[in-house]
PDB file of N, CA and C in Angstrom:
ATOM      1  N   UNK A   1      -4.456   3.950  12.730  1.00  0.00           N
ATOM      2  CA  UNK A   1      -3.698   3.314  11.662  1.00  0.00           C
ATOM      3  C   UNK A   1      -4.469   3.397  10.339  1.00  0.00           C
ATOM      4  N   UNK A   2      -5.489   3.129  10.513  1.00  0.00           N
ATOM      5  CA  UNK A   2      -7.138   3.116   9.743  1.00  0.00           C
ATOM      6  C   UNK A   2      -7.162   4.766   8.724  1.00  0.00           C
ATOM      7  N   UNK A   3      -6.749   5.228   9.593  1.00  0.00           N
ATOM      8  CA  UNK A   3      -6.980   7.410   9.101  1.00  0.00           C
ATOM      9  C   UNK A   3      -5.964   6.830   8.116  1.00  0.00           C
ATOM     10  N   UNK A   4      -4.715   6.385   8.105  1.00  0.00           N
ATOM     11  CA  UNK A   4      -3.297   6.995   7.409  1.00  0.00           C
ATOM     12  C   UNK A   4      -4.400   7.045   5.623  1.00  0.00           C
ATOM     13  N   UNK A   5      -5.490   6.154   5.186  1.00  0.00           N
ATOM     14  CA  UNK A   5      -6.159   6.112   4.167  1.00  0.00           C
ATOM     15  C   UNK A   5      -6.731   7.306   3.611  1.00  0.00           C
ATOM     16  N   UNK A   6      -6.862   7.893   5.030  1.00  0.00           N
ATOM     17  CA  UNK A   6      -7.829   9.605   4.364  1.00  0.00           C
ATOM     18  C   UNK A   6      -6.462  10.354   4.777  1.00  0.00           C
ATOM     19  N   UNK A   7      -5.236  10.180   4.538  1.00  0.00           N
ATOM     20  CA  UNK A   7      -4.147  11.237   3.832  1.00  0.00           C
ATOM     21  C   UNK A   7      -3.977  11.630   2.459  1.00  0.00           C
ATOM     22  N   UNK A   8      -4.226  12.376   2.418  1.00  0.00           N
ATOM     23  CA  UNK A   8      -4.312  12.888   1.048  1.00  0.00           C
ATOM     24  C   UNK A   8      -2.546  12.598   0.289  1.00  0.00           C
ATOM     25  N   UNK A   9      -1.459  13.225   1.323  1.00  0.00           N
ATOM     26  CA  UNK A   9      -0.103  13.031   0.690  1.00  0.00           C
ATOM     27  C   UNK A   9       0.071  11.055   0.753  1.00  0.00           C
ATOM     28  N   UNK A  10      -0.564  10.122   1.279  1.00  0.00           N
ATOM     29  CA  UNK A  10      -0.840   8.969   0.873  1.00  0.00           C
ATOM     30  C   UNK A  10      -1.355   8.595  -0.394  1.00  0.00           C
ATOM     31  N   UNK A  11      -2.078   9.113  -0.831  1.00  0.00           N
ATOM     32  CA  UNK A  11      -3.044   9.165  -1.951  1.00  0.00           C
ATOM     33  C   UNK A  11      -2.544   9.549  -2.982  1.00  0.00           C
ATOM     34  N   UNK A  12      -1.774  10.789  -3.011  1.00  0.00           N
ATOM     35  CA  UNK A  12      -1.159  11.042  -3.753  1.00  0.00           C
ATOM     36  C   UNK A  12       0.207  10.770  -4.469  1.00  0.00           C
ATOM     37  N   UNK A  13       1.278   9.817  -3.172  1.00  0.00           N
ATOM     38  CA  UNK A  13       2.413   9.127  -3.442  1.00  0.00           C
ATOM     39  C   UNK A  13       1.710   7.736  -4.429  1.00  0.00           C
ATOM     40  N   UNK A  14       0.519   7.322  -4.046  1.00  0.00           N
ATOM     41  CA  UNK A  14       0.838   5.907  -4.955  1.00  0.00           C
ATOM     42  C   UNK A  14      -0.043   6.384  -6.392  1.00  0.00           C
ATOM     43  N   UNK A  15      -0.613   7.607  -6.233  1.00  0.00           N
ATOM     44  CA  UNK A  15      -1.313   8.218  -7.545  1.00  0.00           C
ATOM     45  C   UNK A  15      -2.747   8.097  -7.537  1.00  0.00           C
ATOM     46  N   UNK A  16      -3.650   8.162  -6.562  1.00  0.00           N
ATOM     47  CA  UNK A  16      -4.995   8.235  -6.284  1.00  0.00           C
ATOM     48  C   UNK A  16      -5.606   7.410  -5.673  1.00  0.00           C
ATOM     49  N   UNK A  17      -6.995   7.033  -5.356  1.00  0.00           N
ATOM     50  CA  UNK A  17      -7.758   6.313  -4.522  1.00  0.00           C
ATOM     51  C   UNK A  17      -7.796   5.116  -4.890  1.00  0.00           C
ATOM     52  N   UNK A  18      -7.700   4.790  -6.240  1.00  0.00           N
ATOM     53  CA  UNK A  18      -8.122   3.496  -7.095  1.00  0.00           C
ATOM     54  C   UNK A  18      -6.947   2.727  -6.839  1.00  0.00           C
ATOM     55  N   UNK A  19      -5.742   3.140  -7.449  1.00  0.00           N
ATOM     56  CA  UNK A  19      -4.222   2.544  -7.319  1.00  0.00           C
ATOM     57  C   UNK A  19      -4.077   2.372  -5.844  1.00  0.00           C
ATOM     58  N   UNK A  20      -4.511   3.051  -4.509  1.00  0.00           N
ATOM     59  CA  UNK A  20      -4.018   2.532  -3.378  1.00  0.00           C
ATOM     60  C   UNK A  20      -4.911   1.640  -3.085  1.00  0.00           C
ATOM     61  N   UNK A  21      -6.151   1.272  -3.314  1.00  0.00           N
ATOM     62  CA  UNK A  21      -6.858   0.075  -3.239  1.00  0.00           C
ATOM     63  C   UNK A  21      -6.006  -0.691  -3.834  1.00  0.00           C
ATOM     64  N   UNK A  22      -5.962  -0.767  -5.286  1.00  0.00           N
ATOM     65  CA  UNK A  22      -5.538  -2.197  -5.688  1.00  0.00           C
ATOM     66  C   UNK A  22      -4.314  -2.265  -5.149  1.00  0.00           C
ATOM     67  N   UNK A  23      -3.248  -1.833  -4.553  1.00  0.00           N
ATOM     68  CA  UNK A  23      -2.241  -1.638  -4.121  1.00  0.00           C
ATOM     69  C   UNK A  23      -2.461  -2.905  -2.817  1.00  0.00           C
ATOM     70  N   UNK A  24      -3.505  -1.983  -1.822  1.00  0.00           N
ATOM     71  CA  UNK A  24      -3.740  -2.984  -0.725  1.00  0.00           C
ATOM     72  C   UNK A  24      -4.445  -4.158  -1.076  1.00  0.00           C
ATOM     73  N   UNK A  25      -5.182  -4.171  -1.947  1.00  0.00           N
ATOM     74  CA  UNK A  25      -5.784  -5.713  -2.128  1.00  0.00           C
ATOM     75  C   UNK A  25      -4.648  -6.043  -2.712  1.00  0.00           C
ATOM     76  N   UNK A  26      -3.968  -6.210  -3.825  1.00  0.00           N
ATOM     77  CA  UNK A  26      -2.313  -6.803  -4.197  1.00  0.00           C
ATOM     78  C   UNK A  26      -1.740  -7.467  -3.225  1.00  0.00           C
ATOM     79  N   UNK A  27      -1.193  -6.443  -1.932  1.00  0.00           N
ATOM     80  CA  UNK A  27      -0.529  -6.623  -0.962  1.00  0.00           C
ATOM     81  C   UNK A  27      -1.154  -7.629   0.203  1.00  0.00           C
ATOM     82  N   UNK A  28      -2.760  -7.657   0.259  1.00  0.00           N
ATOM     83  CA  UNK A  28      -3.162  -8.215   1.558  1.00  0.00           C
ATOM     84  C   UNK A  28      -3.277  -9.529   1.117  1.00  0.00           C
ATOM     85  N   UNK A  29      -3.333 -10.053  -0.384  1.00  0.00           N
ATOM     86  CA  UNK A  29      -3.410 -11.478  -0.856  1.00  0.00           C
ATOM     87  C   UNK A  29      -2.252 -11.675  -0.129  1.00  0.00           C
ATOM     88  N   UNK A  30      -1.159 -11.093  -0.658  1.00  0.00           N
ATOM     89  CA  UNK A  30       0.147 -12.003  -0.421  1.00  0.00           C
ATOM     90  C   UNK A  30       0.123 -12.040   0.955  1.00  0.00           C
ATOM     91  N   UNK A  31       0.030 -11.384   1.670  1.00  0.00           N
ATOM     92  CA  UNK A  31       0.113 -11.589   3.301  1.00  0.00           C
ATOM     93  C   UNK A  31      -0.891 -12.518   3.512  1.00  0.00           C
ATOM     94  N   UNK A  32      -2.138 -12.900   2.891  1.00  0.00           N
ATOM     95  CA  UNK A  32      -3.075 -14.157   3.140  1.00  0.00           C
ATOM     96  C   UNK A  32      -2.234 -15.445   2.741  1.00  0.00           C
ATOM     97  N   UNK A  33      -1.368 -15.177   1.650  1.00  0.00           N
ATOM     98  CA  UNK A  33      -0.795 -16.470   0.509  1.00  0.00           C
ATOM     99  C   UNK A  33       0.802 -16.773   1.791  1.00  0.00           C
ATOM    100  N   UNK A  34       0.983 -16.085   2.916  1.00  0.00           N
ATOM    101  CA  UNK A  34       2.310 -16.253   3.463  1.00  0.00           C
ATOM    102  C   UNK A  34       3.494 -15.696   3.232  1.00  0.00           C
ATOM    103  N   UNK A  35       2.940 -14.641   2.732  1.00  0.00           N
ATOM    104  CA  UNK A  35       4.172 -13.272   2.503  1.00  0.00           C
ATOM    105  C   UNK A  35       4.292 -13.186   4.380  1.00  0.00           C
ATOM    106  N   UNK A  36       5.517 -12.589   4.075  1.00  0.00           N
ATOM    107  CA  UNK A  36       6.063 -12.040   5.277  1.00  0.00           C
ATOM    108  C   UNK A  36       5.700 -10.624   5.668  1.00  0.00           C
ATOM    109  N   UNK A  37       5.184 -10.057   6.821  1.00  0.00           N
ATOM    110  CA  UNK A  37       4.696  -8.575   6.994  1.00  0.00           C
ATOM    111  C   UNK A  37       7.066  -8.000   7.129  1.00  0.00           C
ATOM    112  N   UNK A  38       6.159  -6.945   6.176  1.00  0.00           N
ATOM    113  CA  UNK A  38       7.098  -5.437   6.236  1.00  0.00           C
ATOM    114  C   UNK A  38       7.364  -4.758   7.665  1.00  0.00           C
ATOM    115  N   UNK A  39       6.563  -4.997   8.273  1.00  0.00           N
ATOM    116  CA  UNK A  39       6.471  -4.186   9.709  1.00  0.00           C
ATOM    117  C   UNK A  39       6.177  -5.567  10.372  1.00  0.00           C
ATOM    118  N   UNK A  40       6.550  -4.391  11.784  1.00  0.00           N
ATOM    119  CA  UNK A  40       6.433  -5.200  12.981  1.00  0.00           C
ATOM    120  C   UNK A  40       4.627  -5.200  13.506  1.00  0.00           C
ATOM    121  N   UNK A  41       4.215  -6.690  12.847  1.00  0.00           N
ATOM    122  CA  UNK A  41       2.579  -6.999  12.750  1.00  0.00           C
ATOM    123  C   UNK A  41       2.078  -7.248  14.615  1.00  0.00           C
ATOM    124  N   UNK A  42       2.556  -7.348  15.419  1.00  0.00           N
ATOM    125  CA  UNK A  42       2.605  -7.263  16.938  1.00  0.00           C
ATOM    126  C   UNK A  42       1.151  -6.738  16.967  1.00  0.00           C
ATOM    127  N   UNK A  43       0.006  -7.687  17.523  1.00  0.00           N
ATOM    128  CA  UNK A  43      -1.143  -6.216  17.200  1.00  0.00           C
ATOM    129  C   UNK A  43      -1.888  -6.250  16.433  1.00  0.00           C
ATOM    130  N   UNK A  44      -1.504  -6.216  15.137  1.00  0.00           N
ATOM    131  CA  UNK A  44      -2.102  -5.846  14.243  1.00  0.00           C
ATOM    132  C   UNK A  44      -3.128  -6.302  13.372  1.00  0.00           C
ATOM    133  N   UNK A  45      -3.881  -6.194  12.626  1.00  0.00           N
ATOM    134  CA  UNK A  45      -4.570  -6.898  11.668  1.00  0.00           C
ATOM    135  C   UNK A  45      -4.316  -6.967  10.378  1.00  0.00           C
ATOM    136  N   UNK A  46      -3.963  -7.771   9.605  1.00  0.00           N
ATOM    137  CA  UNK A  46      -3.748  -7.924   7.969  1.00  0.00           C
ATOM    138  C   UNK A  46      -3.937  -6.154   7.059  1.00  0.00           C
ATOM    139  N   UNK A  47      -4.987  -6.137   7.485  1.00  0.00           N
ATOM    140  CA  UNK A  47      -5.076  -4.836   7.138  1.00  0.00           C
ATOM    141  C   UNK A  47      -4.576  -3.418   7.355  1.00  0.00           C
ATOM    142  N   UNK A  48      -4.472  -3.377   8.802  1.00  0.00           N
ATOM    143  CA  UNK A  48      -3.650  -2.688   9.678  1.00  0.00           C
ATOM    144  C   UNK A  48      -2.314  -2.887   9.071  1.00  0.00           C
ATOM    145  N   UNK A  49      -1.873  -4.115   8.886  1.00  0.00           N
ATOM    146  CA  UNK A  49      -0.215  -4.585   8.227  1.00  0.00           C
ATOM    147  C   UNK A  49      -0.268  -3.710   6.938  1.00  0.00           C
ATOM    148  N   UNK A  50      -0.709  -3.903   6.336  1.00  0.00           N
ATOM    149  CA  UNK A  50      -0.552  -3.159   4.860  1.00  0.00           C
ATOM    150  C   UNK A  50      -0.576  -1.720   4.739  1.00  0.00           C
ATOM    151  N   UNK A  51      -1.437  -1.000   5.536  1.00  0.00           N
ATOM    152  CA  UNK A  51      -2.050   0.159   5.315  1.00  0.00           C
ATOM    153  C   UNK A  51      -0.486   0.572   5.818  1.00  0.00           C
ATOM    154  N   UNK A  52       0.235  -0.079   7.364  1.00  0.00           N
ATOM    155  CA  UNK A  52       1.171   0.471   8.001  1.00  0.00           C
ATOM    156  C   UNK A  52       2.523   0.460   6.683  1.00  0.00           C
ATOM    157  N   UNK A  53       2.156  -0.818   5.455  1.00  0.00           N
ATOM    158  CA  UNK A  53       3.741  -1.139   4.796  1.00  0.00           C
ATOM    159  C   UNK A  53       3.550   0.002   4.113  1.00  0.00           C
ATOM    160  N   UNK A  54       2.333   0.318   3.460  1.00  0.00           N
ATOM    161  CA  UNK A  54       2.195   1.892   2.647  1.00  0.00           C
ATOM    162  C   UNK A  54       2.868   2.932   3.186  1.00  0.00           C
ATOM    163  N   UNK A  55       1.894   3.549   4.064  1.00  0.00           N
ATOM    164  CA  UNK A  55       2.259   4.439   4.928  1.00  0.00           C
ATOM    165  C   UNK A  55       4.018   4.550   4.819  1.00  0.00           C
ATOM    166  N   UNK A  56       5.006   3.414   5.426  1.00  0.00           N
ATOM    167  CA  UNK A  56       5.967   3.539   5.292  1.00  0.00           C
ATOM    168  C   UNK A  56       7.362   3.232   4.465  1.00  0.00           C
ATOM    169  N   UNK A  57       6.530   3.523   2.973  1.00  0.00           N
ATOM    170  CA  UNK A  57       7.082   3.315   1.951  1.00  0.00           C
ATOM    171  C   UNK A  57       7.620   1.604   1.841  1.00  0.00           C
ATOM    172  N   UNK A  58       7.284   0.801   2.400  1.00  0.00           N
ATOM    173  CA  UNK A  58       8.198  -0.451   1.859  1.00  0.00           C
ATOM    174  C   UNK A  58       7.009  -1.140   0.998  1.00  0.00           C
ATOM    175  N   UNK A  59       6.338  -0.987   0.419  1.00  0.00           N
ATOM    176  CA  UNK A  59       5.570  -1.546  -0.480  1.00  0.00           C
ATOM    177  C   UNK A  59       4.791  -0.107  -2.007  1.00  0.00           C
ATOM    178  N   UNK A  60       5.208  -0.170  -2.606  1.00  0.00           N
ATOM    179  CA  UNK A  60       5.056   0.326  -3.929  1.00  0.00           C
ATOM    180  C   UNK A  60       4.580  -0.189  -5.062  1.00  0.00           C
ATOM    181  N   UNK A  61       3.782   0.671  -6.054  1.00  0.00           N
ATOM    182  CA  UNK A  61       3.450   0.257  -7.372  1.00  0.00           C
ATOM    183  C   UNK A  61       4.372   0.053  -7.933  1.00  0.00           C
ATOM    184  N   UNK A  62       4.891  -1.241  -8.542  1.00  0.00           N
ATOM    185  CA  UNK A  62       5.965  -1.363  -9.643  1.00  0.00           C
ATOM    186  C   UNK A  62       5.245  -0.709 -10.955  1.00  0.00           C
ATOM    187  N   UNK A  63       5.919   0.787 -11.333  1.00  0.00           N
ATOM    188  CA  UNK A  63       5.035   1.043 -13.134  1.00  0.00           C
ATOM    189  C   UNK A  63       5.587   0.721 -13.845  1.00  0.00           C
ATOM    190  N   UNK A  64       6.890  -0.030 -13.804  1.00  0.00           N
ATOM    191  CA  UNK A  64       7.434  -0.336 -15.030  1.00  0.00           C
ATOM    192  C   UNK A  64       6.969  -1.610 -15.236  1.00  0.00           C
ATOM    193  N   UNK A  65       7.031  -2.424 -14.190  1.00  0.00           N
ATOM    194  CA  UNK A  65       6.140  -3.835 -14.480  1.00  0.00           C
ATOM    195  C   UNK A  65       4.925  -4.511 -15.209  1.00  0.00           C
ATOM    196  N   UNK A  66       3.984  -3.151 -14.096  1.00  0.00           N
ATOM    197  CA  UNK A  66       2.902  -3.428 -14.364  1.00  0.00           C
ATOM    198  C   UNK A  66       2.156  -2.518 -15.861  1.00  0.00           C
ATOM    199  N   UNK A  67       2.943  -1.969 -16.100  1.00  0.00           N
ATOM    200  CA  UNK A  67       2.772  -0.665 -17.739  1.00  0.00           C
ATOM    201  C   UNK A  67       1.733  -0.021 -17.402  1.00  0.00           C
ATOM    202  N   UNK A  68       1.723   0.688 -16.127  1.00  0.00           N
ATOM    203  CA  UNK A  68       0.496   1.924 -16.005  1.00  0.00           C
ATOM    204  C   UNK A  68       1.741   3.074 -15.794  1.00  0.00           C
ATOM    205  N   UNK A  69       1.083   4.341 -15.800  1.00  0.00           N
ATOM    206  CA  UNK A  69       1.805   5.268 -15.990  1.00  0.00           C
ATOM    207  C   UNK A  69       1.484   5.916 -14.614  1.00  0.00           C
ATOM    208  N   UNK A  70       3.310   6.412 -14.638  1.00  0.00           N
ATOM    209  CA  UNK A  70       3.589   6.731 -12.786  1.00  0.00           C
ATOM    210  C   UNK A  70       2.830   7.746 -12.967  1.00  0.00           C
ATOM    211  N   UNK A  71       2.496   7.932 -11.491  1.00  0.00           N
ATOM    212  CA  UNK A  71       1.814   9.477 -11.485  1.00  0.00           C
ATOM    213  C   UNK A  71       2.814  10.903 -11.807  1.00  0.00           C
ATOM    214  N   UNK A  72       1.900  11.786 -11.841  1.00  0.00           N
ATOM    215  CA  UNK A  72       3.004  13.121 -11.878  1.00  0.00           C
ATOM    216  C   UNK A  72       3.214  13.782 -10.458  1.00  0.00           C
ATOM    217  N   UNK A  73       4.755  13.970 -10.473  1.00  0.00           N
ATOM    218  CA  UNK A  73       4.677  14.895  -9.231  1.00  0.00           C
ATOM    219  C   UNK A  73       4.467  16.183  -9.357  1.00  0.00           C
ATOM    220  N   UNK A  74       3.716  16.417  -8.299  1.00  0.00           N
ATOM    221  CA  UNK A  74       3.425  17.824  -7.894  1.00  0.00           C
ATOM    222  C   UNK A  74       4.588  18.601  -7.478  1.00  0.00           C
TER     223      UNK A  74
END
């Protein structure tokens, strides 16, 4: 679950190494604060939860929100 981090086409959907960190620290507060997991957490660890909501698109950088600039697609 741990690898899906060293995917490069991961890395590259949320726009590099830096943005999918803060992405998962973003995401793992709220799952500490009583967010609800995206996936089925059965198993899993907080971390494991997030890496899996990435992985399957239900958690994203808002860029219009947050005013950083989307990445470019390749």
């Amino acid at each position: 679950m741990i690898d899906a981090l060293n995917s490069d086409e991961l890395i590259r959907r949320v726009g590099g190494r830096f943005r999918l960190t803060a992405l998962i620290q973003k995401r793992w507060l709220e799952l500490l604060q009583g967010s609800r997991p995206l996936v089925d957490a059965t198993g899993l660890t907080e971390m494991e939860v997030v890496v899996e909501e990435i992985a399957q698109g239900k958690v994203r950088i808002d860029y219009e929100a947050s005013g950083i600039a989307e990445p470019e697609k390749a």
